[in-house]
PDB file of N, CA and C in Angstrom:
ATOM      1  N   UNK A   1      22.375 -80.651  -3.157  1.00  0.00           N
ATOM      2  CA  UNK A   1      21.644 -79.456  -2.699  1.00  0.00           C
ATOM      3  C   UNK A   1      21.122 -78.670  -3.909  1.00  0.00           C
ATOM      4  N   UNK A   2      21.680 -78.892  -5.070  1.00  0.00           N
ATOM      5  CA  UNK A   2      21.587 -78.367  -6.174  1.00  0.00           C
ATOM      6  C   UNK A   2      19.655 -78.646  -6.687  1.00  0.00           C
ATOM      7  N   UNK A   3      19.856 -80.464  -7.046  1.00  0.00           N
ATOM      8  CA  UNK A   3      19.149 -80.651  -7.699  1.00  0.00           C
ATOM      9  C   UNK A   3      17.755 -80.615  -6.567  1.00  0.00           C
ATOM     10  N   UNK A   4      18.417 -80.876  -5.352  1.00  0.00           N
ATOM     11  CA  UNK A   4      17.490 -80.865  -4.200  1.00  0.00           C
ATOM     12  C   UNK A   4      16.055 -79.753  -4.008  1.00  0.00           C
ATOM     13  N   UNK A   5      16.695 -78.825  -4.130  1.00  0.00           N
ATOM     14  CA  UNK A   5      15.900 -77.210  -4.369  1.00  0.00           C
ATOM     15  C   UNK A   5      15.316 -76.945  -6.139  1.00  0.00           C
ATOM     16  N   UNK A   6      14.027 -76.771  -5.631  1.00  0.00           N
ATOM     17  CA  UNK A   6      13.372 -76.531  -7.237  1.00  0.00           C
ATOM     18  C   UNK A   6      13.600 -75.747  -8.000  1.00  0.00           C
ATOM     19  N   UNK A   7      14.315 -75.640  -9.468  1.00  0.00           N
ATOM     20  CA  UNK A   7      14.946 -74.952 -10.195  1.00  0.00           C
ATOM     21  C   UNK A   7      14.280 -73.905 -10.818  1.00  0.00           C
ATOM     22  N   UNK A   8      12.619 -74.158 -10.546  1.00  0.00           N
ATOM     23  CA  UNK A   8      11.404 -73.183 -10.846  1.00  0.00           C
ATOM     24  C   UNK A   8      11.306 -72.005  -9.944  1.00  0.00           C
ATOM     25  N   UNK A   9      12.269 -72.227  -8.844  1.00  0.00           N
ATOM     26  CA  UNK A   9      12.053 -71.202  -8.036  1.00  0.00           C
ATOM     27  C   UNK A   9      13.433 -70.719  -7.500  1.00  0.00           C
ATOM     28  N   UNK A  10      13.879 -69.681  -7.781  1.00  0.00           N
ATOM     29  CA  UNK A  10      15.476 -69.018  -7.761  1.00  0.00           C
ATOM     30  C   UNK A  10      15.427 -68.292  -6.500  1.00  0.00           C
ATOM     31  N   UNK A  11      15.376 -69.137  -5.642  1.00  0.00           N
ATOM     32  CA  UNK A  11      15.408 -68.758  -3.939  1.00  0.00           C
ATOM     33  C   UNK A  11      17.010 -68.979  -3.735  1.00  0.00           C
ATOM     34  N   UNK A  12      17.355 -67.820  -2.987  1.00  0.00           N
ATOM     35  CA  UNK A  12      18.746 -67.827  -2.474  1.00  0.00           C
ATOM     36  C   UNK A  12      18.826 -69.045  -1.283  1.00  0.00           C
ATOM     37  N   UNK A  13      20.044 -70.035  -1.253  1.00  0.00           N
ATOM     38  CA  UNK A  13      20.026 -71.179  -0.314  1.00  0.00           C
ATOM     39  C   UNK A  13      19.968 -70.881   0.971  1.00  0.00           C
ATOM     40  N   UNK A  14      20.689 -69.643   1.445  1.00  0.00           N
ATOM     41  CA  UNK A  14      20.696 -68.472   2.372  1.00  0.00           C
ATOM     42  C   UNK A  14      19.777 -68.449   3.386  1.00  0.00           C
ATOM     43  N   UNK A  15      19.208 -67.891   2.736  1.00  0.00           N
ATOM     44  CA  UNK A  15      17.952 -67.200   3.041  1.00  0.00           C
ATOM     45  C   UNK A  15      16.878 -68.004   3.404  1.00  0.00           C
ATOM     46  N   UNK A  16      17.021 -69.364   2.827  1.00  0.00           N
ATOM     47  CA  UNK A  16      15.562 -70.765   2.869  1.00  0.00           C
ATOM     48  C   UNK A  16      16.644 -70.946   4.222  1.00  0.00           C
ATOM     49  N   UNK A  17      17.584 -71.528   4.326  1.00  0.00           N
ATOM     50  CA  UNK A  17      18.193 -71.870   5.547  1.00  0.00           C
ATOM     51  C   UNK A  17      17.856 -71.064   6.798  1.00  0.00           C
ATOM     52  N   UNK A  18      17.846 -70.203   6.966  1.00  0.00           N
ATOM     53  CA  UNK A  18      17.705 -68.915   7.801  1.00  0.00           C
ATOM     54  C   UNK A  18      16.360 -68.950   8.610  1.00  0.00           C
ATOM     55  N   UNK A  19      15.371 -69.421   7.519  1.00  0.00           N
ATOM     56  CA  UNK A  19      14.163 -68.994   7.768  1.00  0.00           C
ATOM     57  C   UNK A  19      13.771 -70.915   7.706  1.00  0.00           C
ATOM     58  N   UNK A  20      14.181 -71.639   7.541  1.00  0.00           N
ATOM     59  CA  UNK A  20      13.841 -72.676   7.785  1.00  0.00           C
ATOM     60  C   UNK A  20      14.090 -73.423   9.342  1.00  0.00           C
ATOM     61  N   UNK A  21      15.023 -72.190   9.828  1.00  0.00           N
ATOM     62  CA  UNK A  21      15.363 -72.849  10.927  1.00  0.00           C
ATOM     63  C   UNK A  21      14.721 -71.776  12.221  1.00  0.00           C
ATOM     64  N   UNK A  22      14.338 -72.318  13.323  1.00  0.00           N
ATOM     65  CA  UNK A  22      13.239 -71.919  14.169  1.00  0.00           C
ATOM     66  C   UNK A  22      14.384 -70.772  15.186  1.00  0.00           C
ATOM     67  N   UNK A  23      14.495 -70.199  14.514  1.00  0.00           N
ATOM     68  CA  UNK A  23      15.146 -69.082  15.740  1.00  0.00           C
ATOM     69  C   UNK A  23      14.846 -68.103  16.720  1.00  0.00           C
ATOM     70  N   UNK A  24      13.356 -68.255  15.938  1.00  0.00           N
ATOM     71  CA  UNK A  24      12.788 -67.097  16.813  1.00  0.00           C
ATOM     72  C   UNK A  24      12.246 -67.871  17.902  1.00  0.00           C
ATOM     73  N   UNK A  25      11.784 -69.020  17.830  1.00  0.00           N
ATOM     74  CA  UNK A  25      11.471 -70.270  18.250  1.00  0.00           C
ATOM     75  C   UNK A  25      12.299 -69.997  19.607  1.00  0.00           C
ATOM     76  N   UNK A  26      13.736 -69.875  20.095  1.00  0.00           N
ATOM     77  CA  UNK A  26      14.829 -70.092  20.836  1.00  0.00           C
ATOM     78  C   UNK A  26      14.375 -68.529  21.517  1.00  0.00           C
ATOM     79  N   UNK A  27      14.132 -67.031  20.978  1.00  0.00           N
ATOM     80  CA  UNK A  27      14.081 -65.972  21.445  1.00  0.00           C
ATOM     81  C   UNK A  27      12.811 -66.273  22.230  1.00  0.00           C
ATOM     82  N   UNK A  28      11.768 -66.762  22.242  1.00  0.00           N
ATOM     83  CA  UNK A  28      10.496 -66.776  22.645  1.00  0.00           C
ATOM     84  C   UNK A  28      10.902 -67.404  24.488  1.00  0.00           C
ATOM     85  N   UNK A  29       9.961 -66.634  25.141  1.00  0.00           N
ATOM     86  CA  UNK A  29      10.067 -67.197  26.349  1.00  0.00           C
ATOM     87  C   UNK A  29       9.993 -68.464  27.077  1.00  0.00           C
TER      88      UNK A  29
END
């Protein structure tokens, strides 16, 4: 997961997870 995520870009793993995953997607009617 380390080398996985680009080291050029200091994105919290968090946060890409969060928003990578369709949740609002599930709230929608």
């Amino acid at each position: 997961m380390t080398t996985a995520f680009n080291p050029e870009l200091p994105l919290p793993p968090d946060e890409t997870l969060i928003t990578a995953t369709p949740v609002e997607d599930e709230d929608r009617p």
